[in-house]
Every structure is written in C-alpha cells, then in structure tokens.
Protein backbone atom coordinates (compact mmCIF):
# COMPACT_ATOMS: atom_id res chain seq x y z
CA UNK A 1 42.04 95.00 81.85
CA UNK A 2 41.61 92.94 84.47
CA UNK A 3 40.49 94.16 87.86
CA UNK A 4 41.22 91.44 91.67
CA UNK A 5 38.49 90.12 93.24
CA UNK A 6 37.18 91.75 96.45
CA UNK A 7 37.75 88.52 99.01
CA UNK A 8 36.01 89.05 102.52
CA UNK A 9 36.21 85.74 105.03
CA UNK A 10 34.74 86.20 108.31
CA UNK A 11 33.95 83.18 111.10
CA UNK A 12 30.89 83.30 112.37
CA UNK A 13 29.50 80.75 115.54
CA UNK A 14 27.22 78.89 113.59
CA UNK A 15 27.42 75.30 111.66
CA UNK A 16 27.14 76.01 107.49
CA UNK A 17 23.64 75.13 107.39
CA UNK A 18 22.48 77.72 109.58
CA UNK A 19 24.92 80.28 108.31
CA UNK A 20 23.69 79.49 104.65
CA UNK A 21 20.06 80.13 106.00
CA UNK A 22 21.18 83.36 107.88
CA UNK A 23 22.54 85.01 104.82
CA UNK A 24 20.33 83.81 101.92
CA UNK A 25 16.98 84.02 103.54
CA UNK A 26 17.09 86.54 106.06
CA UNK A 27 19.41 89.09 104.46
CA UNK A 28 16.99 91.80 104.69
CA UNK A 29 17.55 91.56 108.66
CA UNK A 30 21.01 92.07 108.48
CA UNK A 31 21.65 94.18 105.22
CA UNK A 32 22.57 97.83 106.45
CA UNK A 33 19.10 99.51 105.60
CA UNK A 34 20.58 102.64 103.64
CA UNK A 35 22.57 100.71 100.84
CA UNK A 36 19.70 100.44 98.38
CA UNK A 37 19.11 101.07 95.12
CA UNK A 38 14.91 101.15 95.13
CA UNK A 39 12.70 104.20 94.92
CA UNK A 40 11.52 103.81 98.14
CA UNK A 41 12.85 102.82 101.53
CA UNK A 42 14.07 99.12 101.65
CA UNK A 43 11.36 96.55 103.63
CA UNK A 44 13.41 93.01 102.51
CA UNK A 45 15.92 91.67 100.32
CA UNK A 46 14.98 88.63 98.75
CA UNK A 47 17.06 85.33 97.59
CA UNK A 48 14.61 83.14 96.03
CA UNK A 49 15.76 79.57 96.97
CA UNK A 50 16.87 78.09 94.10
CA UNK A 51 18.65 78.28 91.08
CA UNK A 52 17.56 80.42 88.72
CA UNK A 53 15.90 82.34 91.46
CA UNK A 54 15.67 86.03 91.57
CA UNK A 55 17.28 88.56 94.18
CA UNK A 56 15.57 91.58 94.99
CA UNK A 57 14.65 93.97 97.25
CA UNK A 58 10.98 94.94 98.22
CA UNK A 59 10.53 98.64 99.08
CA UNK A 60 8.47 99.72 101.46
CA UNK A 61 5.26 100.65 98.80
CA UNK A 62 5.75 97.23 98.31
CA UNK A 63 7.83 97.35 94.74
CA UNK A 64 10.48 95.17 94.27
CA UNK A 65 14.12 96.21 92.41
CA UNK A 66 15.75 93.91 90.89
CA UNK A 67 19.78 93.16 92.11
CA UNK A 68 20.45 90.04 90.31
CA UNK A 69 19.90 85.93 89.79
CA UNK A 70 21.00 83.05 91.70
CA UNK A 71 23.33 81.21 89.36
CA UNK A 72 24.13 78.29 91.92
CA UNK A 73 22.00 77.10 95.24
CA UNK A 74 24.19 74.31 97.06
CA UNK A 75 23.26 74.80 100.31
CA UNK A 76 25.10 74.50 102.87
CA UNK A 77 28.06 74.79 100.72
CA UNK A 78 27.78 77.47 98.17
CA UNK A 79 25.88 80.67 97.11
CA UNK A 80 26.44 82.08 93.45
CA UNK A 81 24.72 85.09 92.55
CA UNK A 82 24.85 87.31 89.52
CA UNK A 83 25.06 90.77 90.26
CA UNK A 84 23.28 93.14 88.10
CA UNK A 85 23.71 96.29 89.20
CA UNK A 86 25.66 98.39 86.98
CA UNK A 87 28.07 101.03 87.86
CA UNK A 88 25.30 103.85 87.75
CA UNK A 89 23.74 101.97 90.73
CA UNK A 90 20.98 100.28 88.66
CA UNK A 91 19.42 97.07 87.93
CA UNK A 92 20.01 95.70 84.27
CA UNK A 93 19.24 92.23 83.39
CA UNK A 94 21.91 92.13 80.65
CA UNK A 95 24.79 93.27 82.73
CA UNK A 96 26.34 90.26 85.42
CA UNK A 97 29.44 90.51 87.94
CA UNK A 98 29.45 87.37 89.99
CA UNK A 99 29.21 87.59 93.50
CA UNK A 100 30.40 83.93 95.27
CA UNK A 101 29.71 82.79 99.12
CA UNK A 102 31.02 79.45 100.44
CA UNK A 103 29.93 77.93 103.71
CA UNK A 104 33.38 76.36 105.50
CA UNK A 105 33.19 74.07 108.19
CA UNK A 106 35.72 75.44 110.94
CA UNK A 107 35.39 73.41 114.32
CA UNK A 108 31.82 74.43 115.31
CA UNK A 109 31.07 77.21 113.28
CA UNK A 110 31.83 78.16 109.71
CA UNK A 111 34.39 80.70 107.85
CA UNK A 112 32.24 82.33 105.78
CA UNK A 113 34.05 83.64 102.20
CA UNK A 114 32.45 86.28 100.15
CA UNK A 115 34.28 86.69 96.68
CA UNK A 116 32.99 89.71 94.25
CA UNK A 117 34.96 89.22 90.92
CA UNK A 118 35.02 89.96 87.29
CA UNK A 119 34.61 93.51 88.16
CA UNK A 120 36.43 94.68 84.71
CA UNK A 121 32.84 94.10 83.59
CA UNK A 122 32.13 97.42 84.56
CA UNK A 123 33.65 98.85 81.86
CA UNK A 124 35.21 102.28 82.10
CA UNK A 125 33.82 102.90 85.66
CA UNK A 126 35.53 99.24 86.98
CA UNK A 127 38.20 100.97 89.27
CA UNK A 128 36.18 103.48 90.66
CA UNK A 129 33.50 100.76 91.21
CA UNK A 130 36.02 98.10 92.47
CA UNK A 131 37.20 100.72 95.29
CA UNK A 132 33.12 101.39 96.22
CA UNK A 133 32.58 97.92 96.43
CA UNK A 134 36.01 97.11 98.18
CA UNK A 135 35.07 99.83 100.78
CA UNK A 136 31.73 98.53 101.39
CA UNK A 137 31.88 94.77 101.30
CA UNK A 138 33.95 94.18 104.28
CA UNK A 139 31.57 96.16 106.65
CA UNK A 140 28.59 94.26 104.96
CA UNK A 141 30.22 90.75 105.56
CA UNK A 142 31.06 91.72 109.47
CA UNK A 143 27.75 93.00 109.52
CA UNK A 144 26.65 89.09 108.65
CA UNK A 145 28.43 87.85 111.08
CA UNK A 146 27.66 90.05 113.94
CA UNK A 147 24.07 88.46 113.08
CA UNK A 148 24.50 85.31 112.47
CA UNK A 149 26.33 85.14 115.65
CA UNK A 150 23.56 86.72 117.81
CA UNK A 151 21.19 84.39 115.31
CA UNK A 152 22.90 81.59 115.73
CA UNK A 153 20.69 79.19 118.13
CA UNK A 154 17.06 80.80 117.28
C-alpha cells in the first residue's frame, strides 16, 4: 500500500537563508503550542543544527521528547528530518517517516515546500494518520509563514 505525500508550499517575504533560520531554529516560536506530544506543557522545539542532529521538544519541567533526527542540513536549501512519532502519538527511535523542507528562491522571498511522505510506514493506522497529518500540516506551514513574514527583517 502506498499512501501520497502531504505537499504544503507557502511564500513567505524572506530570502532562503533567513527562512531556513526561521523554521529550523526558532520553531518553538511559531509551532502552535498545543500540538505536543510531551508530558508536560511545551517550552521549545529543538532542531539541532546539523546532520545527525536531534529534534525535540523541551517541556516546561525542562524534559525533552524526542520527535525525530535530522537526516540532511543544507542550509539554505534543504531540511530533511526523520519523523519518529508513531501513529499512537509517540516517540520511537526505530520507527522513521520523512518529513522534507526546501528553501526556493522566488523574487525576494522564498516558496517554502514542506513534503511529509512514506506515510504507509504507519502500518495499519497510515490512512487514518495520513488524514491527521493532512489536516494539520497546512495550518502549521501558514502558521510559518505568518512568522517568518512578521520575522522577516529582525
């Protein structure tokens, strides 16, 4: 079974090097606040800059929860993360969707292109998990841009 891709572009104001920076290392700014998977409330979301760097998020207590690895850091071109959050909503280091961002030039800003895929890897949940994420993504990519936008020159 295979299961499409969720595909999100939005433009944002910004060249690719700052909208790279935006997303990677400020996510926890922009990142709606109740989408978390931690036993506590969420403080920040971490990318670590590199890769082979980890992605978490740091609760409030001060804990972190896992959400995946960075499989590629080409900035300002390309983010590829591993996403390792299973359809039960928790971290597990063995399980990996990919989740792809490229940075696009687009006169003086960028298109910005999240791609979720190989979502059959979610085994007998993948449908129901490809609609959740389908229904969420969007608003979590406009959400990005409504930042970076009002980010843009700081």
């Amino acid at each position: 079974m295979t299961i499409a891709a969720i595909v999100k572009n939005v433009d944002v104001a910004c060249p690719p090097r700052r909208a790279f920076e935006l997303f990677s290392q400020r996510m926890g700014e922009w990142w709606p606040a109740g989408l978390t998977i931690g036993a506590t409330p969420m403080k920040a979301v971490v990318i670590e800059p590199r890769t082979g760097g980890r992605w978490y998020e740091r609760g409030q207590d001060g804990g972190e929860t896992g959400w995946g690895k960075v499989l590629d850091w080409a900035p300002p071109v390309r983010l590829l993360l591993a996403w390792q959050i299973t359809a039960a909503w928790k971290f597990d280091p063995e399980f990996e969707t990919e989740l792809e961002l490229t940075f696009t030039p687009l006169g003086e800003g960028t298109r910005v292109r999240l791609e979720h895929r190989n979502l059959e890897r979610f085994g007998e949940g993948a449908e129901a998990m490809a609609a959740q994420l389908g229904g969420g993504w969007p608003g979590i990519v406009e959400g990005f841009a409504a930042f970076a936008n009002l980010h843009q020159g700081e």
